[in-house]
Protein backbone atom coordinates (compact mmCIF):
# COMPACT_ATOMS: atom_id res chain seq x y z
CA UNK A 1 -46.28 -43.99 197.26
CA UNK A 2 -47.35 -43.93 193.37
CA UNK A 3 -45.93 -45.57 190.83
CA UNK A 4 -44.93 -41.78 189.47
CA UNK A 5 -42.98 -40.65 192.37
CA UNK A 6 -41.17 -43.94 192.59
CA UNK A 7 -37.35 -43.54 192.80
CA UNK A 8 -34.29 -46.05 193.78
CA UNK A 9 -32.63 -45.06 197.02
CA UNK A 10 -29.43 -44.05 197.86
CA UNK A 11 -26.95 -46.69 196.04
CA UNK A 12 -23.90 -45.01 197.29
CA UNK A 13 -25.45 -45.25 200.66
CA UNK A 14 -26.65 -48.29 200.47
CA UNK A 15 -23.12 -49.67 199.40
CA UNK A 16 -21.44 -47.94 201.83
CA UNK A 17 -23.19 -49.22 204.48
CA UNK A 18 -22.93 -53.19 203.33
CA UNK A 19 -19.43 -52.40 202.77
CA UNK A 20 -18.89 -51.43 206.60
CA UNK A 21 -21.32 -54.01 208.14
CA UNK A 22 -19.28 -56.61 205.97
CA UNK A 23 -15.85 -55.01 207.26
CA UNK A 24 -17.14 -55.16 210.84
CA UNK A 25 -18.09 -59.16 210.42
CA UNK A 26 -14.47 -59.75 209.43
CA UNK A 27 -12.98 -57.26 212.35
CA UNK A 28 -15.14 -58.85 214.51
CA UNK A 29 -13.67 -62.45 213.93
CA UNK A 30 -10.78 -61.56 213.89
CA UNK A 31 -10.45 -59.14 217.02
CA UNK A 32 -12.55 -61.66 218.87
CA UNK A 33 -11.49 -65.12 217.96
CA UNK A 34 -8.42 -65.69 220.46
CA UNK A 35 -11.15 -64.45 223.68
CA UNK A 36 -14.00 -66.57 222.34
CA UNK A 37 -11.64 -69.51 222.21
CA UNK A 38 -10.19 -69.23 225.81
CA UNK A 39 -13.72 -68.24 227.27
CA UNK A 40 -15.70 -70.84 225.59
CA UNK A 41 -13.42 -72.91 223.36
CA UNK A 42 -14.93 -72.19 220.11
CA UNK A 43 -13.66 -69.62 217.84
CA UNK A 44 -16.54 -68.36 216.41
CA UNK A 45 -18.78 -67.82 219.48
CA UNK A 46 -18.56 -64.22 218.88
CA UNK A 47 -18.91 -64.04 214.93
CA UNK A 48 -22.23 -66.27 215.17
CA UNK A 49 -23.76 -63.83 217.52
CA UNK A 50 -22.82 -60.85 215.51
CA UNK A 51 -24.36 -62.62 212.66
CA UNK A 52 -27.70 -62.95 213.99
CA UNK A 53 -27.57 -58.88 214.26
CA UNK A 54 -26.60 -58.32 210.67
CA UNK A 55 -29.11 -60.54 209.35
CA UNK A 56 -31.94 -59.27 211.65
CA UNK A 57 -30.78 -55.52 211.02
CA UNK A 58 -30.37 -56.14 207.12
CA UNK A 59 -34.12 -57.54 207.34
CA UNK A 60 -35.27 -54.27 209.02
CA UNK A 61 -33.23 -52.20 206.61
CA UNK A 62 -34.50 -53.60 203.64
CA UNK A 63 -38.57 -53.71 205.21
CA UNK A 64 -38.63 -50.10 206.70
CA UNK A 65 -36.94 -49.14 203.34
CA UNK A 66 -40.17 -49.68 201.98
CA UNK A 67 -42.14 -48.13 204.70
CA UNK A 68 -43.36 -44.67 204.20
CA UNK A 69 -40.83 -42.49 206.71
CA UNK A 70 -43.95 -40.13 207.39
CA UNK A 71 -45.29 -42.93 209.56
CA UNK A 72 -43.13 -42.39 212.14
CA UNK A 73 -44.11 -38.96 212.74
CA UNK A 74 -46.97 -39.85 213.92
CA UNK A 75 -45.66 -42.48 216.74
CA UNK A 76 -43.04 -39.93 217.84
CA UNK A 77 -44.76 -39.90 221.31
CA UNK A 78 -45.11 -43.89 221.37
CA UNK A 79 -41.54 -44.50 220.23
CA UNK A 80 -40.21 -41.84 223.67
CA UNK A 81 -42.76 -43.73 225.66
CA UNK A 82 -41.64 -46.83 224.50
CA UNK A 83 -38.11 -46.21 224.79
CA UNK A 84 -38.55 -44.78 228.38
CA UNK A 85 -40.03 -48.38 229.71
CA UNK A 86 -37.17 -49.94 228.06
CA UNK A 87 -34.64 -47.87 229.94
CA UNK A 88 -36.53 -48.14 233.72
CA UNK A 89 -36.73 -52.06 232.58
CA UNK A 90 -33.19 -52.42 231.88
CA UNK A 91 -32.38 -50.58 235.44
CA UNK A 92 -34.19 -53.42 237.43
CA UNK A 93 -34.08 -56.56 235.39
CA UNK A 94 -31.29 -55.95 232.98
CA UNK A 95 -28.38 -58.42 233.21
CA UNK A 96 -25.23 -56.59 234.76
CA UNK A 97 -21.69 -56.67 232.70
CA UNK A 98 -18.98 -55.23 234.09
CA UNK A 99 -20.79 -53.11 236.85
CA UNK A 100 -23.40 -51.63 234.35
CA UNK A 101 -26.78 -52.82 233.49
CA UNK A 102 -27.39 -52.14 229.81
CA UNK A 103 -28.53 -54.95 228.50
CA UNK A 104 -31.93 -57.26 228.81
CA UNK A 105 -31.40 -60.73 227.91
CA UNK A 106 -33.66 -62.06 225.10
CA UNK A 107 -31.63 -65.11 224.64
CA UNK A 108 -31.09 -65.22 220.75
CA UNK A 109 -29.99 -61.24 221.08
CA UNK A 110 -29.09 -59.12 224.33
CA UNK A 111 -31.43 -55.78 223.54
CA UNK A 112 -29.58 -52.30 224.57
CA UNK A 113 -32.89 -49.84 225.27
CA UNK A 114 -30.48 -46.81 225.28
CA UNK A 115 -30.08 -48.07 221.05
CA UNK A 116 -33.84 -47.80 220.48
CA UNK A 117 -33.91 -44.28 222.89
CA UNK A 118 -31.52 -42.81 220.36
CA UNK A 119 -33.82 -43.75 217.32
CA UNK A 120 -36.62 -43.12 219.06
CA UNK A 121 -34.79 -39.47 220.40
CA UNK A 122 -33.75 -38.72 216.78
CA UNK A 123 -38.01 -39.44 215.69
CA UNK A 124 -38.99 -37.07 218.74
CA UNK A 125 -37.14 -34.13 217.71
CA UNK A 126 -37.70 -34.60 213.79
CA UNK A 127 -41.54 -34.71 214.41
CA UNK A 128 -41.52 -31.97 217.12
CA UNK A 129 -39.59 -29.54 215.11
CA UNK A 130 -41.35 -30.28 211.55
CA UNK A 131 -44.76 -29.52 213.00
CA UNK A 132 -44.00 -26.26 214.52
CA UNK A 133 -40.91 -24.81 212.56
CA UNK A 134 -41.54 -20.99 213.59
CA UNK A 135 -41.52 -21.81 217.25
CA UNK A 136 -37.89 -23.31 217.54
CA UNK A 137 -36.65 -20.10 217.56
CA UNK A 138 -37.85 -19.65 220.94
CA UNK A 139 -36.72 -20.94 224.21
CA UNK A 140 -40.15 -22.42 225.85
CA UNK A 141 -42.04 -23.54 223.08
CA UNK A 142 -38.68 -24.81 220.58
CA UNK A 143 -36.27 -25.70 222.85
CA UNK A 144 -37.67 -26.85 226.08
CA UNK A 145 -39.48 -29.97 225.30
CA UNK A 146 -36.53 -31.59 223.52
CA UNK A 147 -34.14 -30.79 225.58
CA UNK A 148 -36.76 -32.25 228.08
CA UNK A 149 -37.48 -35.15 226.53
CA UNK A 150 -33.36 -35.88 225.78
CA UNK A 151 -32.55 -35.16 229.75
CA UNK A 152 -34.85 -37.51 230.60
CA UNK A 153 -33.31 -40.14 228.27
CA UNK A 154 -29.56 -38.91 229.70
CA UNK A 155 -30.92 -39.53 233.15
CA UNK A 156 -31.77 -43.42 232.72
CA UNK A 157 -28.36 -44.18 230.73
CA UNK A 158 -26.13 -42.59 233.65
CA UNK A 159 -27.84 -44.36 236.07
CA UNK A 160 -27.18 -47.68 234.05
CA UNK A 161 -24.32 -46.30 233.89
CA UNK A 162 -23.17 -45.43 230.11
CA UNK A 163 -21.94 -42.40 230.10
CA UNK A 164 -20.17 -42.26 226.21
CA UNK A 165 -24.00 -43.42 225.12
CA UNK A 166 -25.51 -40.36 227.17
CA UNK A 167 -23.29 -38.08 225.97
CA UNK A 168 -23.25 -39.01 222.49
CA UNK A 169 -27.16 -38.93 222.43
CA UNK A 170 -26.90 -35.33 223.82
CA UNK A 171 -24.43 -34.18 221.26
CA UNK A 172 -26.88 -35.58 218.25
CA UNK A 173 -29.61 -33.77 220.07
CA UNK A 174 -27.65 -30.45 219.93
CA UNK A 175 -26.72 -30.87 215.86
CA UNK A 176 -30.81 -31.81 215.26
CA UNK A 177 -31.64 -28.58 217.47
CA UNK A 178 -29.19 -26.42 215.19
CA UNK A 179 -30.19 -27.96 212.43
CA UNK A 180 -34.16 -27.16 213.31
CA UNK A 181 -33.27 -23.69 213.72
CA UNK A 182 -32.82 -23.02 217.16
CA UNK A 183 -30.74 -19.90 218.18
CA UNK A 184 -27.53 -20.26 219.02
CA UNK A 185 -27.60 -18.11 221.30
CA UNK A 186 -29.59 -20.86 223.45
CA UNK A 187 -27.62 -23.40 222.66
CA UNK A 188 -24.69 -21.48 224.33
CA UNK A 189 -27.21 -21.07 227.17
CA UNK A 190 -27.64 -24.51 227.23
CA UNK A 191 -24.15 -25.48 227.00
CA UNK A 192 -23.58 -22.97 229.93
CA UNK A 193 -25.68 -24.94 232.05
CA UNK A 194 -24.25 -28.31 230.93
CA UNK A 195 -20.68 -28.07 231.54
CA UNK A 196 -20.59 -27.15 234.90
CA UNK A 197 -23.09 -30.55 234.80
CA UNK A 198 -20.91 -32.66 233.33
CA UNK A 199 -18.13 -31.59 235.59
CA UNK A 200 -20.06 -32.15 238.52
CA UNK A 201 -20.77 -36.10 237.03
CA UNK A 202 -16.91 -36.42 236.33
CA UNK A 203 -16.05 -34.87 239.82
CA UNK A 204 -18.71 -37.87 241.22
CA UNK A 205 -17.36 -40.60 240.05
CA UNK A 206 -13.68 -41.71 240.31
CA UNK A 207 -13.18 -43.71 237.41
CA UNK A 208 -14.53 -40.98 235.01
CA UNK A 209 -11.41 -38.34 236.75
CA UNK A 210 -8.90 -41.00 235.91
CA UNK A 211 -10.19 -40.98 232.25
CA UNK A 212 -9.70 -37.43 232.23
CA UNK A 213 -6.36 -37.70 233.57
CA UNK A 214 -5.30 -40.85 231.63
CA UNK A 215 -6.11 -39.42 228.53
CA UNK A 216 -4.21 -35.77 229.83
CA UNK A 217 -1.08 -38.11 230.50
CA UNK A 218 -1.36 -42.28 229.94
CA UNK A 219 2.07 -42.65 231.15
CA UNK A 220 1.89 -41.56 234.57
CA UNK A 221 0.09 -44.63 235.23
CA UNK A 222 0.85 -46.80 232.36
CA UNK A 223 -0.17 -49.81 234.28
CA UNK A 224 -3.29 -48.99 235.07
CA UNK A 225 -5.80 -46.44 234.11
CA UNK A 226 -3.32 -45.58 231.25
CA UNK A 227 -2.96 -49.22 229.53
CA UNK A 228 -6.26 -49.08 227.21
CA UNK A 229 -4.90 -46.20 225.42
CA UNK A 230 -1.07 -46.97 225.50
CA UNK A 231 -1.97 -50.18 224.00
CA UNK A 232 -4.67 -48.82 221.42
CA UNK A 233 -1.68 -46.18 220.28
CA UNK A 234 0.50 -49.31 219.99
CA UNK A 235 -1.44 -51.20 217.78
CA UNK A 236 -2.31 -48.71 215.45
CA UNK A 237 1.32 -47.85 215.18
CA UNK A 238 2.18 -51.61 214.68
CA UNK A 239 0.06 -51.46 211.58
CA UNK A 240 2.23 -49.22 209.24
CA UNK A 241 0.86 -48.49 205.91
CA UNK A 242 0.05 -51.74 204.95
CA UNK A 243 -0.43 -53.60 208.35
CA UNK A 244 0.71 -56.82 209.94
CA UNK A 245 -2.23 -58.67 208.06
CA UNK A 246 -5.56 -59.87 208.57
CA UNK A 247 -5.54 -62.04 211.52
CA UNK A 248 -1.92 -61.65 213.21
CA UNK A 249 -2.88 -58.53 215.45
CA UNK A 250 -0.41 -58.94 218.61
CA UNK A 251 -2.25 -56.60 220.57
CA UNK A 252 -5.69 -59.25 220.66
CA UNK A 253 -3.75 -61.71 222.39
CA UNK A 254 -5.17 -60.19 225.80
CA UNK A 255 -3.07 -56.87 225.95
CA UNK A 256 -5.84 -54.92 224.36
CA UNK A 257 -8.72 -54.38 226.30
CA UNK A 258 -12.26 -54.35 224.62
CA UNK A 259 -10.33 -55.54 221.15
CA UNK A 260 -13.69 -56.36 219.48
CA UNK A 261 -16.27 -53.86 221.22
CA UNK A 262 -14.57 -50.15 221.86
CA UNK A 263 -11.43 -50.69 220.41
CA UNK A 264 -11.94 -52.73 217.36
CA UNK A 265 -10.91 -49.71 215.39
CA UNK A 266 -6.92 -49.98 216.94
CA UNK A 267 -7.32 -53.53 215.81
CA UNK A 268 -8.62 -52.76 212.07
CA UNK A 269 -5.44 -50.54 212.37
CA UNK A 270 -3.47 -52.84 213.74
CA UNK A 271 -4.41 -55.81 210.90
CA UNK A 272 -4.90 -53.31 207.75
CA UNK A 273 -2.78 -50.55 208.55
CA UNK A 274 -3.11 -46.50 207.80
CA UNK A 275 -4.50 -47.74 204.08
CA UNK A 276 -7.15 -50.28 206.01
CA UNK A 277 -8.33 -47.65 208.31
CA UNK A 278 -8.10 -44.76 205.67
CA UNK A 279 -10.70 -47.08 203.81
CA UNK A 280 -12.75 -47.41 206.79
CA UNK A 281 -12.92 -43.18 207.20
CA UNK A 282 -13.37 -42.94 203.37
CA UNK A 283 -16.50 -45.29 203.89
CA UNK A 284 -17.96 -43.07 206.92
CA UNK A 285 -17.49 -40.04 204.83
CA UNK A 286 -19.10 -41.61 202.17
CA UNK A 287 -22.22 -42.49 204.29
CA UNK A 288 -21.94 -38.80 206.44
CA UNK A 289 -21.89 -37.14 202.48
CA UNK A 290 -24.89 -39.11 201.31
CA UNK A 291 -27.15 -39.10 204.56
CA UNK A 292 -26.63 -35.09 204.94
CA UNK A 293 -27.37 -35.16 201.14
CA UNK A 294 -30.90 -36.54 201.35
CA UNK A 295 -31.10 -33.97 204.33
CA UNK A 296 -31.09 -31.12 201.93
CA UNK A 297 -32.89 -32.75 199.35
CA UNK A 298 -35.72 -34.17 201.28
CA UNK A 299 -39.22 -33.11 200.41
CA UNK A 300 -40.22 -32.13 203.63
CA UNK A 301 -39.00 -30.94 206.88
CA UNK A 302 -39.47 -33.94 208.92
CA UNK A 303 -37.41 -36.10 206.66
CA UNK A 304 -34.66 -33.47 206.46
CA UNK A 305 -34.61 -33.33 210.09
CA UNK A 306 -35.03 -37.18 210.19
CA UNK A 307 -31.86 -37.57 207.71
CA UNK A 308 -29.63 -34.92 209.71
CA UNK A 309 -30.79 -36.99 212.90
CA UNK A 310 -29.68 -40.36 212.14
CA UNK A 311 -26.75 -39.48 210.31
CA UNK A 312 -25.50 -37.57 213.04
CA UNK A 313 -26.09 -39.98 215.13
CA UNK A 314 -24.03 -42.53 213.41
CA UNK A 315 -21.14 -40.06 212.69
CA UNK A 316 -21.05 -38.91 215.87
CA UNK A 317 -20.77 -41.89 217.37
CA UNK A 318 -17.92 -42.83 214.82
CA UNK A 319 -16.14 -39.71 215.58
CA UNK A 320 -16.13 -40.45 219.28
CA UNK A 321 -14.88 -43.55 219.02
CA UNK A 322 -11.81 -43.06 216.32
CA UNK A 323 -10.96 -40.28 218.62
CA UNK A 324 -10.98 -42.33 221.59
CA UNK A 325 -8.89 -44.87 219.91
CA UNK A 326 -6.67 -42.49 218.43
CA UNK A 327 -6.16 -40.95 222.14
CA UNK A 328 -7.79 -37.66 220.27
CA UNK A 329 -10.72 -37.90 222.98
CA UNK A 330 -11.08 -39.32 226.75
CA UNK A 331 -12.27 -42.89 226.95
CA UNK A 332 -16.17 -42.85 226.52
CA UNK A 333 -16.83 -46.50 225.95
CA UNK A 334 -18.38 -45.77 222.72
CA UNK A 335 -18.40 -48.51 220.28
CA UNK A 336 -17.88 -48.18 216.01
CA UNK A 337 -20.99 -48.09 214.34
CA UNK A 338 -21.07 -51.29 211.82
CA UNK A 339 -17.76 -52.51 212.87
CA UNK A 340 -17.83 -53.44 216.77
CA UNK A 341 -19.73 -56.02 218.26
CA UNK A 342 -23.08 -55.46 219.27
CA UNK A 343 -25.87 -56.83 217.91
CA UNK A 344 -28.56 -54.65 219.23
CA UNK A 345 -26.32 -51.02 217.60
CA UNK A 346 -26.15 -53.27 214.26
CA UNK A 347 -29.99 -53.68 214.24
CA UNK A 348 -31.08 -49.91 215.18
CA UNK A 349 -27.90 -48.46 213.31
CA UNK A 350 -29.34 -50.51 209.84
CA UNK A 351 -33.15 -49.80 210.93
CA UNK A 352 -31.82 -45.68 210.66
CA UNK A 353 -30.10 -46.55 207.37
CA UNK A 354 -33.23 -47.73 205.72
CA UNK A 355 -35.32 -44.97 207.05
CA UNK A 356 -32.40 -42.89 205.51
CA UNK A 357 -32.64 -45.01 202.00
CA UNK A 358 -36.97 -44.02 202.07
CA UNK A 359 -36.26 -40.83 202.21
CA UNK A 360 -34.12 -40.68 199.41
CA UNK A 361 -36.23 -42.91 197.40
CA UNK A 362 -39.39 -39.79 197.74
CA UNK A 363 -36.93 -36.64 196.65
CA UNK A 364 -38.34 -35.70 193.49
């Protein structure tokens, strides 16, 4: 880039983002530290591991921030290729947690391929739809291959399985397609063909029908499949206004399932109260505000669809999980972008933010 065109990036962004990865390192700790000292006697076991993420996400934001975004156009194909190994990889060699296999062990960080796939989705799409803009009005041409390319991604996650991840990478998929100017009268087509789909999925697997139901009704089986969500409610109506104070959560003393991964949010509630978690939304909006911002004031289509892409898929992703939490949506296993733990989502989510913070550094 020349010296004329240079511009600062995003500061509001680039705040708001700091701001939640710094909340998250304090949820974390705190939603975690009464687990990590009965499963491995120190308190901090999770905190340290989160920290490796932030620093080794905050290194990638600040180097791609520098990196021209227009390179990744042209490794679109690479990145879905890339991403696609990742996910058969994880299938047959990935270490299983709880019945799923999402993660491959690296030692210093567990890598989750389904976090680069939604990057790398996000890059497909962008570059697809920027190089032939008149054609994603039409069915084969514009909406085929990324709908393609984002059912083969769906594919490898169920079978891992993740369903929230799946379906939350399908849902950023749809906003990119809208936002590349597909009809919507295919998208209804396509959502016509994917509901009776996801019924199907639901109707396949037990566990995903008691979600349904649990969510319909917690407290016909409040001891069971409606607990998560009867204690999530609880904690966040615990917290008050001003909450019960950092640190002296009741609910993280093994009632709350998940306290520092998919729930962390009923815990920030819990600890801070409506003012703590009202902060927390303010800071989302403030990053949703900003990314679709740059959208519309990119100079180019590929970094306006870039820019819609990742900040959907953040707020998406947030959305899903406060409305989980809030017992708004059925549980998804979603995690909070920034604030649960998960080093693997802290690096890719902070790789998309400074992606985000180049673009906005080249509007003129």
């Amino acid at each position: 880039m020349s010296r004329e065109t240079y511009r600062m990036p995003d500061l509001v962004l680039f705040a708001a983002a700091l701001l939640l990865v710094s909340l998250g390192l304090v949820m974390v700790f705190s939603a975690s530290s009464v687990m990590a000292m009965s499963e491995t006697g120190d308190q901090f076991h999770y905190l340290r591991r989160q920290l490796i993420g932030v620093i080794v996400g905050t290194i990638a934001m600040l180097v791609i921030m520098q990196i021209d975004y227009h390179v990744y156009q042209r490794v679109a194909i690479l990145g879905v290729v890339i991403a696609y190994i990742l996910l058969a990889t994880v299938l047959i060699l990935g270490t299983e947690i709880s019945g799923s296999r999402r993660w491959i062990n690296l030692k210093v960080i567990n890598l989750q391929p389904s976090e680069i796939a939604k990057l790398a989705l996000v890059n497909f799409i962008a570059a697809y739809a920027a190089s032939r803009p008149q054609s994603m009005k039409g069915f084969w041409k514009g909406v085929i291959p990324p709908v393609a390319v984002t059912a083969g991604f769906f594919g490898l996650i169920i079978l891992e399985p993740d369903f929230g991840t799946a379906v939350s990478m399908a849902g950023t998929a749809v906003i990119m397609l809208f936002a590349c100017g597909t009809r919507l009268l295919h998208l209804l087509m396509l959502a016509g063909m994917a509901i009776p789909l996801f019924g199907v999925m639901i109707w396949l697997e037990p566990y995903r029908m008691e979600r349904i139901l649990s969510f319909l009704d917690p407290w016909a089986d409040p001891m069971n499949t409606g607990w998560n969500i009867i204690q999530s409610l609880l904690a966040i109506g615990s917290g008050g206004l001003f909450g019960l104070g950092l640190g002296s959560s009741r609910q993280k003393f093994f009632y709350l399932p998940e306290q520092h991964t998919d729930f962390i949010f009923a815990i920030l509630g819990e600890e801070l109260g409506f003012l703590g978690a009202a902060v927390t939304l303010l800071l989302f909006f403030l990053l949703a505000w900003r990314g679709f911002r740059i959208a519309l004031r990119a100079n180019d289509l590929f970094g306006c669809f870039m820019a819609v892409g990742i900040t959907s898929m953040i707020i998406l992703q947030a959305v899903l999980n406060i409305g989980v939490v809030s017992g708004l949506l059925p549980v998804t296993g979603v995690t909070l972008p920034f604030i649960s733990f998960g080093s693997s989502s802290m690096v890719i989510t902070l790789a998309g933010i400074g992606i985000l913070l180049n673009i906005s550094k080249q509007i003129h």
